[in-house]
Protein backbone atom coordinates (compact mmCIF):
# COMPACT_ATOMS: atom_id res chain seq x y z
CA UNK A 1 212.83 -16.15 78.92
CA UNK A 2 210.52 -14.07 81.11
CA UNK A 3 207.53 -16.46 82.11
CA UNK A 4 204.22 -13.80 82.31
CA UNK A 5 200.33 -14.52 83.20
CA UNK A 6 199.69 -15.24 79.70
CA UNK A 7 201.97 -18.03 79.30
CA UNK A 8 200.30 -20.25 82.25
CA UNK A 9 202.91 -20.35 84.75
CA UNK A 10 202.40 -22.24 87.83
CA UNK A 11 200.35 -21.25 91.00
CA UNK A 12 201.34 -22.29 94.58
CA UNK A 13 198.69 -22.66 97.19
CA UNK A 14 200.71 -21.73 100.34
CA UNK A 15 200.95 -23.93 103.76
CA UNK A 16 199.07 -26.75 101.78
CA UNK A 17 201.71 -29.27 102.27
CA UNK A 18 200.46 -30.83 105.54
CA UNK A 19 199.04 -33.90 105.45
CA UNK A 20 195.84 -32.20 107.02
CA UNK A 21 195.69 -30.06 103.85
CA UNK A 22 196.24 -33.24 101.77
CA UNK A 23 193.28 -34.92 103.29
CA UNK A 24 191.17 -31.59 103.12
CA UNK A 25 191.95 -31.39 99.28
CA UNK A 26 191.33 -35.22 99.00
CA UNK A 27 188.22 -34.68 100.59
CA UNK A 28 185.49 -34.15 97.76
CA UNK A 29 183.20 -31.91 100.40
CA UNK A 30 185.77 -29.90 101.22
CA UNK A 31 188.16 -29.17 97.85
CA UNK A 32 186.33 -26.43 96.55
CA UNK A 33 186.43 -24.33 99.81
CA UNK A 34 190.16 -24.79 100.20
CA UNK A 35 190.77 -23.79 96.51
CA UNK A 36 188.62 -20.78 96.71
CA UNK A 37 189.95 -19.96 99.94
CA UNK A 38 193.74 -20.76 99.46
CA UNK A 39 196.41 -18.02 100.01
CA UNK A 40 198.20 -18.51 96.56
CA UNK A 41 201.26 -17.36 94.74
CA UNK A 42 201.21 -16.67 91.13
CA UNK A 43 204.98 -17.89 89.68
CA UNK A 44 205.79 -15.18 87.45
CA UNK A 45 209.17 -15.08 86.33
CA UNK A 46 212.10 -13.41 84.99
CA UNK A 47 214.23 -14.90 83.06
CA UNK A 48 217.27 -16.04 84.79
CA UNK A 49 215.01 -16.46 88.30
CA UNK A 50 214.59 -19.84 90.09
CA UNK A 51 211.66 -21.26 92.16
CA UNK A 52 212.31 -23.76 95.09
CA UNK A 53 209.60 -25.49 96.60
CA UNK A 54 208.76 -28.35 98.62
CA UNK A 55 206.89 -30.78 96.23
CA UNK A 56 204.14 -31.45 98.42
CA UNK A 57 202.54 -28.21 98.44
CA UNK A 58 199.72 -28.00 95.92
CA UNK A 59 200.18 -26.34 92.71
CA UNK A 60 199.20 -26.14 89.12
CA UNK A 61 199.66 -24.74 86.02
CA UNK A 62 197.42 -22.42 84.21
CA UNK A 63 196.25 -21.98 80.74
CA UNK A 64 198.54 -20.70 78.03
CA UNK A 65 196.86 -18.06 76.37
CA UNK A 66 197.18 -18.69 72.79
CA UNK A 67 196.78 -14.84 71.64
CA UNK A 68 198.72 -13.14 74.59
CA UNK A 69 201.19 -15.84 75.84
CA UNK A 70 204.20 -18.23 74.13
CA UNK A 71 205.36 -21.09 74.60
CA UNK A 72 207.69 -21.71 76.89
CA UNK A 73 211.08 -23.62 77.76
CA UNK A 74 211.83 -24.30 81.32
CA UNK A 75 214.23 -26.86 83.50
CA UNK A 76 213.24 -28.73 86.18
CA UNK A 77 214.41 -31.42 88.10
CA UNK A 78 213.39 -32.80 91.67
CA UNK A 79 215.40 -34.61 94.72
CA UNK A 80 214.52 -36.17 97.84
CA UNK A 81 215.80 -38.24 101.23
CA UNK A 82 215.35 -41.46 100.24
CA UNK A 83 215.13 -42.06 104.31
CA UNK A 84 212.20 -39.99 103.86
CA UNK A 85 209.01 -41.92 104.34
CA UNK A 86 205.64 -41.01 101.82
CA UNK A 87 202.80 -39.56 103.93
C-alpha cells in the first residue's frame, strides 16, 4: 500500500547519527534547536518501495490522521555486526 502524509509515516533527521548529534539531542539545552533546525526527510512511500537506513540516525513517526489517513501494514526487520561495539 502507498504510505502518504496522512497516514504518519516516518521522518528522518539527516547526518544525526554521530555520536556528536547523539549527545546534542541528549542534551536538554540543546534538543529543541537541533529538531527545529534538522535537515529532514519525510518517508513517503509507494507501495512496493523500500527504505534503508542506518538505525542510529534519529527518526520518528508522525500522527495518523484519523479523517485523511489509514492504517497501515508494513515489514520491518533490523541487522547488525555483532563485532560492532554500542556508542
Amino acid at each position: 500500500q502507498d504510505v502518504n502524509e496522512f497516514m504518519g509515516p516516518t521522518t528522518f533527521l539527516l547526518r544525526t547519527h554521530t555520536a556528536k548529534e547523539n549527545a546534542i539531542f541528549n542534551d536538554s539545552s540543546q534538543k529543541d534547536k537541533q529538531l527545529t533546525t534538522a535537515d529532514s526527510r519525510l518517508a513517503t512511500l509507494n507501495k512496493g518501495d523500500a527504505v534503508l537506513f542506518d538505525a542510529r540516525i534519529l527518526h520518528c513517526g508522525n500522527a495518523n490522521d484519523m479523517e485523511k489517513g489509514s492504517d497501515r501494514a508494513l515489514f520491518n526487520f533490523s541487522f547488525r555486526n555483532p563485532k560492532v561495539k554500542d556508542n
